[in-house]
N, C-alpha and C. Protein backbone atom coordinates (compact mmCIF):
# COMPACT_ATOMS: atom_id res chain seq x y z
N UNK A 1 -72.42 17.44 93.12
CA UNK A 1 -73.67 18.15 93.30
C UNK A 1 -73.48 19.21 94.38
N UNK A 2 -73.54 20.45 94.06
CA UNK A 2 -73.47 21.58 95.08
C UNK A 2 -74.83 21.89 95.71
N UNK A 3 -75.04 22.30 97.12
CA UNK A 3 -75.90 22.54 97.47
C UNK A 3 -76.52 23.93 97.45
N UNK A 4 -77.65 24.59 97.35
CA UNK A 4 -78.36 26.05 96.99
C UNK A 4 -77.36 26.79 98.61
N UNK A 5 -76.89 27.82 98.10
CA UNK A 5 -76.78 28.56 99.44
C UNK A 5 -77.88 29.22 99.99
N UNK A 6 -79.54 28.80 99.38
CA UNK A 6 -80.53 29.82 99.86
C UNK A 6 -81.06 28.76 101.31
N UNK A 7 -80.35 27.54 101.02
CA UNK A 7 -80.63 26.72 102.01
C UNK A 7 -80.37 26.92 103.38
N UNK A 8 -79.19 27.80 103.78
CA UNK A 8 -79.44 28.57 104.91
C UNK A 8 -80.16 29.70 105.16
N UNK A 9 -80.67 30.37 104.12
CA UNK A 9 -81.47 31.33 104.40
C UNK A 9 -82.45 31.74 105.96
N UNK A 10 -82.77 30.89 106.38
CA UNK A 10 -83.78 31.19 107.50
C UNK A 10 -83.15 30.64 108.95
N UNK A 11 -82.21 29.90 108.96
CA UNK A 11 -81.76 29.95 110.02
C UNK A 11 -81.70 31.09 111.02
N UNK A 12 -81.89 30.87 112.51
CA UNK A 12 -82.26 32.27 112.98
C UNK A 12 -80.58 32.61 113.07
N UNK A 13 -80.51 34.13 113.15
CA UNK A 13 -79.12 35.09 113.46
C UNK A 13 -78.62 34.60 115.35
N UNK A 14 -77.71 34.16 115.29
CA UNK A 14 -77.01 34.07 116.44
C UNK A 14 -75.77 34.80 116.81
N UNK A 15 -75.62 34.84 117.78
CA UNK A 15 -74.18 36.14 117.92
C UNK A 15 -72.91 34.58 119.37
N UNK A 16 -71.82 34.38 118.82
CA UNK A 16 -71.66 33.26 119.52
C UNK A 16 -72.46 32.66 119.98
N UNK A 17 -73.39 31.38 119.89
CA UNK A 17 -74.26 30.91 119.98
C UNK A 17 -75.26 31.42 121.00
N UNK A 18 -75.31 32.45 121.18
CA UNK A 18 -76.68 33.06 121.60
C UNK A 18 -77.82 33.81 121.13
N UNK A 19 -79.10 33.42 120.65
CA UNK A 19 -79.91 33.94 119.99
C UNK A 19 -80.31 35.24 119.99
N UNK A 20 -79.81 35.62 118.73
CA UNK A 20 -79.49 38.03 118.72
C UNK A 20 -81.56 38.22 119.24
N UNK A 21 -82.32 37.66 119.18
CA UNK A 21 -83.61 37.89 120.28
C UNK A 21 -83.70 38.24 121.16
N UNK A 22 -82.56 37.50 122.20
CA UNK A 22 -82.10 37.35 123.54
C UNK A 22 -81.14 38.71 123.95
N UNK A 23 -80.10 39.08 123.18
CA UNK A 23 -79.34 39.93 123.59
C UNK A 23 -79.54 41.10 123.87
N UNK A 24 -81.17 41.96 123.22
CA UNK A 24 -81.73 43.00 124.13
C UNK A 24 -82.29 43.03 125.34
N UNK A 25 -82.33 41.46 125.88
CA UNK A 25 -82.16 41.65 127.10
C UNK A 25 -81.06 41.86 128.33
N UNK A 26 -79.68 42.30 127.73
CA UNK A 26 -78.65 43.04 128.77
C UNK A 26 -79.02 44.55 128.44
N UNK A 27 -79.66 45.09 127.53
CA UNK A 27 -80.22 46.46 127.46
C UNK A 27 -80.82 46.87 129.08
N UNK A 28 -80.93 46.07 129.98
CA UNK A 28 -81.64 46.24 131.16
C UNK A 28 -80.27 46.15 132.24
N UNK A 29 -79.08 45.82 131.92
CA UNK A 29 -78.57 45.75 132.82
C UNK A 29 -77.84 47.45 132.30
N UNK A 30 -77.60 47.47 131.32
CA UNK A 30 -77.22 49.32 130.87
C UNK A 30 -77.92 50.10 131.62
N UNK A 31 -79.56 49.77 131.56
CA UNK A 31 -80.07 50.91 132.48
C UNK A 31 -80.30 50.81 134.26
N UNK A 32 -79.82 49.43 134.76
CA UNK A 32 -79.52 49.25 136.05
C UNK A 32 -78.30 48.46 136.73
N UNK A 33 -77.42 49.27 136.31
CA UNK A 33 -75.92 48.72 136.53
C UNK A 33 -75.55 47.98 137.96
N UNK A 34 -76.28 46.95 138.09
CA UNK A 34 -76.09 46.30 139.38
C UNK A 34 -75.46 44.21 138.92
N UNK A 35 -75.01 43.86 140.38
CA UNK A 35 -74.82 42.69 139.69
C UNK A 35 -75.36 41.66 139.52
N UNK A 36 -76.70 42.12 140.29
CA UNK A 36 -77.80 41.07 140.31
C UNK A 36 -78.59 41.31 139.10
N UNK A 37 -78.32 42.54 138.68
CA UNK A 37 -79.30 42.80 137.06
C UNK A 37 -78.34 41.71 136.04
N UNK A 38 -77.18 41.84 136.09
CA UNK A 38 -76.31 41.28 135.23
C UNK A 38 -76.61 39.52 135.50
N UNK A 39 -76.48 39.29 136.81
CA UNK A 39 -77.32 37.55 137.19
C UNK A 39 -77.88 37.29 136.47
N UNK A 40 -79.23 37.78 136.56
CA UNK A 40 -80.57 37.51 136.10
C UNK A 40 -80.99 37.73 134.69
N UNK A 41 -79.85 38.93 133.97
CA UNK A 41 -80.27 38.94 132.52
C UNK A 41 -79.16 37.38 132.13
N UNK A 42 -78.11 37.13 132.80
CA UNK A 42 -77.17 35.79 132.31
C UNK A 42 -78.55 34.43 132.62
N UNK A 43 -79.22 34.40 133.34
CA UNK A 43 -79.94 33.29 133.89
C UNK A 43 -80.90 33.39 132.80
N UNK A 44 -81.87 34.08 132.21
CA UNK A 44 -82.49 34.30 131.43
C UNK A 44 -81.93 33.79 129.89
N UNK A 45 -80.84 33.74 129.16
CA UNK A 45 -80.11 33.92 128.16
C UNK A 45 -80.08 32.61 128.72
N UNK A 46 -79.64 32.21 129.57
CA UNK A 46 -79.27 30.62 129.42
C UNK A 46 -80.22 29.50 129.88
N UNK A 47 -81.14 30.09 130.41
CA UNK A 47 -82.65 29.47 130.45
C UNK A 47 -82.94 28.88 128.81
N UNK A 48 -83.16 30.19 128.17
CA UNK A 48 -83.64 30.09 127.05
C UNK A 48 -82.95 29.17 125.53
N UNK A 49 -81.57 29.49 126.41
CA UNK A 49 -80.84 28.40 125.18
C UNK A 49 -80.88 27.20 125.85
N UNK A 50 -81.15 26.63 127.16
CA UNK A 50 -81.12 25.18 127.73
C UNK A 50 -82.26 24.64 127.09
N UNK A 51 -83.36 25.54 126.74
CA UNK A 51 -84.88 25.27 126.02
C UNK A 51 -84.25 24.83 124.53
N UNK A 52 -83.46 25.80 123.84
CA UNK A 52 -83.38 25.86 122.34
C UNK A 52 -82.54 24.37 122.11
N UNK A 53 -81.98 24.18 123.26
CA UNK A 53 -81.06 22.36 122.93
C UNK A 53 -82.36 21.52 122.68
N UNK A 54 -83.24 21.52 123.44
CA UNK A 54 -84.56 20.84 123.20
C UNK A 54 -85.03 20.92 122.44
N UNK A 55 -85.08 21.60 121.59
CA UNK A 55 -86.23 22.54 120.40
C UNK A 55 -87.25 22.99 120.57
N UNK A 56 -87.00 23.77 121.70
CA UNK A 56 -87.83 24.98 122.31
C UNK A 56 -87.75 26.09 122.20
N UNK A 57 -87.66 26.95 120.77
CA UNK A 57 -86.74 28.07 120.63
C UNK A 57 -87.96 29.28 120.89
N UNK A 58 -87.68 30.23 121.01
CA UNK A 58 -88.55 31.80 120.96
C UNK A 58 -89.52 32.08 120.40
N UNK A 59 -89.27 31.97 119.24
CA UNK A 59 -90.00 31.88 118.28
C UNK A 59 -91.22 30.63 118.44
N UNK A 60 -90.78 29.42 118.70
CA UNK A 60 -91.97 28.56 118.78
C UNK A 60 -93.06 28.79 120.84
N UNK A 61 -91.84 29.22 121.42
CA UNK A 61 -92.81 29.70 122.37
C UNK A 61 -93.28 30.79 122.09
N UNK A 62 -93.79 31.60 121.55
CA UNK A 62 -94.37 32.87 121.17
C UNK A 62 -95.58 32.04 120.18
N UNK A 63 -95.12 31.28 119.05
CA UNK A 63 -96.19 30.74 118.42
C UNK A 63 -97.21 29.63 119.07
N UNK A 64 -96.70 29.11 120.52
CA UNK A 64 -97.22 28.54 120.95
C UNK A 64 -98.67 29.19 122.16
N UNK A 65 -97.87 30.50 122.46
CA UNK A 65 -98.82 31.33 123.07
C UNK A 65 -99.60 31.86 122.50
N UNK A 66 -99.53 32.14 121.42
CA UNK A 66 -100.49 32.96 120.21
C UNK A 66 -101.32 31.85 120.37
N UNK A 67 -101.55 30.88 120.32
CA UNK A 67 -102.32 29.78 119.55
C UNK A 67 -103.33 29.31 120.99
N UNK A 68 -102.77 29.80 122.18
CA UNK A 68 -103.55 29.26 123.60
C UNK A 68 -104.34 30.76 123.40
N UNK A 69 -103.99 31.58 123.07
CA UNK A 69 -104.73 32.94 123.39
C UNK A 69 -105.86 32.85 122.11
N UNK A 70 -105.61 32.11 120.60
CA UNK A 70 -106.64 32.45 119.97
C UNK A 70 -107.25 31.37 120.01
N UNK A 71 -107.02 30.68 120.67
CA UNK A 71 -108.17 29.64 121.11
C UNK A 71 -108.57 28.21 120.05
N UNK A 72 -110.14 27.86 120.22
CA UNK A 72 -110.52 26.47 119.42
C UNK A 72 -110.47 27.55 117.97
N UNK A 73 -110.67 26.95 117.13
CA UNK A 73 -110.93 27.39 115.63
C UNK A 73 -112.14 27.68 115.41
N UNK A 74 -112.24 29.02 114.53
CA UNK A 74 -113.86 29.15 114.47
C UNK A 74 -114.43 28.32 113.33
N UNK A 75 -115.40 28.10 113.56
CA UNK A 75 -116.18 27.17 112.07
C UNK A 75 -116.59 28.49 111.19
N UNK A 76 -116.87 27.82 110.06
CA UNK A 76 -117.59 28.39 109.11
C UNK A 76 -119.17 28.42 108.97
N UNK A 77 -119.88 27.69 109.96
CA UNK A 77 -121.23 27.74 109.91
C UNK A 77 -122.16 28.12 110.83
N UNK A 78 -123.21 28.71 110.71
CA UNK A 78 -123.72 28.88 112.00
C UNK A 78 -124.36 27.91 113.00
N UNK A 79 -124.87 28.05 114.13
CA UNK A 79 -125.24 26.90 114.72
C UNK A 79 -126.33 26.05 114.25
N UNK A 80 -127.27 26.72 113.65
CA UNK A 80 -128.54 25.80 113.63
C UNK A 80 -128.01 24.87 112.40
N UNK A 81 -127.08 25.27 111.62
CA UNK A 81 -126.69 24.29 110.66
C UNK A 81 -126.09 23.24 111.44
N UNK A 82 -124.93 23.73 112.16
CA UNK A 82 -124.22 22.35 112.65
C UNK A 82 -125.24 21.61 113.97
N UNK A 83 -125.96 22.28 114.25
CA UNK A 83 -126.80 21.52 115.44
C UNK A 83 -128.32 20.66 114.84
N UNK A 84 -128.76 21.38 113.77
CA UNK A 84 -129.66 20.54 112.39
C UNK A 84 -129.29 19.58 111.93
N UNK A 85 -128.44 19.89 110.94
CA UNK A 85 -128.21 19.48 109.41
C UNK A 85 -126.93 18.36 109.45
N UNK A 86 -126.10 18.81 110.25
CA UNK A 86 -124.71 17.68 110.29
C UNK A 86 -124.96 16.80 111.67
């Protein structure tokens, strides 16, 4: 039994195991060639993959912030219904 190759399909793109998300952030050490820029973009990159061992990846912190910013769920009814009738 062979398996679908569409089954990797969505895996995210990594560049030696660092998430290609992450790697526009040395774009900042190009425009401030120092070695503390270079620190801090390495501390960052490996912050974020010490998260992704957890299964804390980018993507789910981004979906996790979306979801504190849009808040409770809106209902479908207005109040005097749900404060009446239910």
């Amino acid at each position: 039994m062979t398996l679908s190759p569409w089954r990797d399909a969505s895996r995210p793109l990594t560049i030696l195991g660092i998430p290609a998300l992450l790697l526009p952030i040395y774009f900042a050490w190009f425009r401030w060639p120092t070695l503390l820029t270079l620190a801090i973009c390495t501390a960052l990159i490996l912050f974020f993959k010490g998260l992704s061992l957890f299964g804390v990846t980018l993507t789910v912190l981004t979906q996790r912030g979306l979801h504190l910013m849009r808040g409770n769920p809106v209902l479908g009814r207005p109040w005097w219904i749900r404060k009446f009738v239910e």
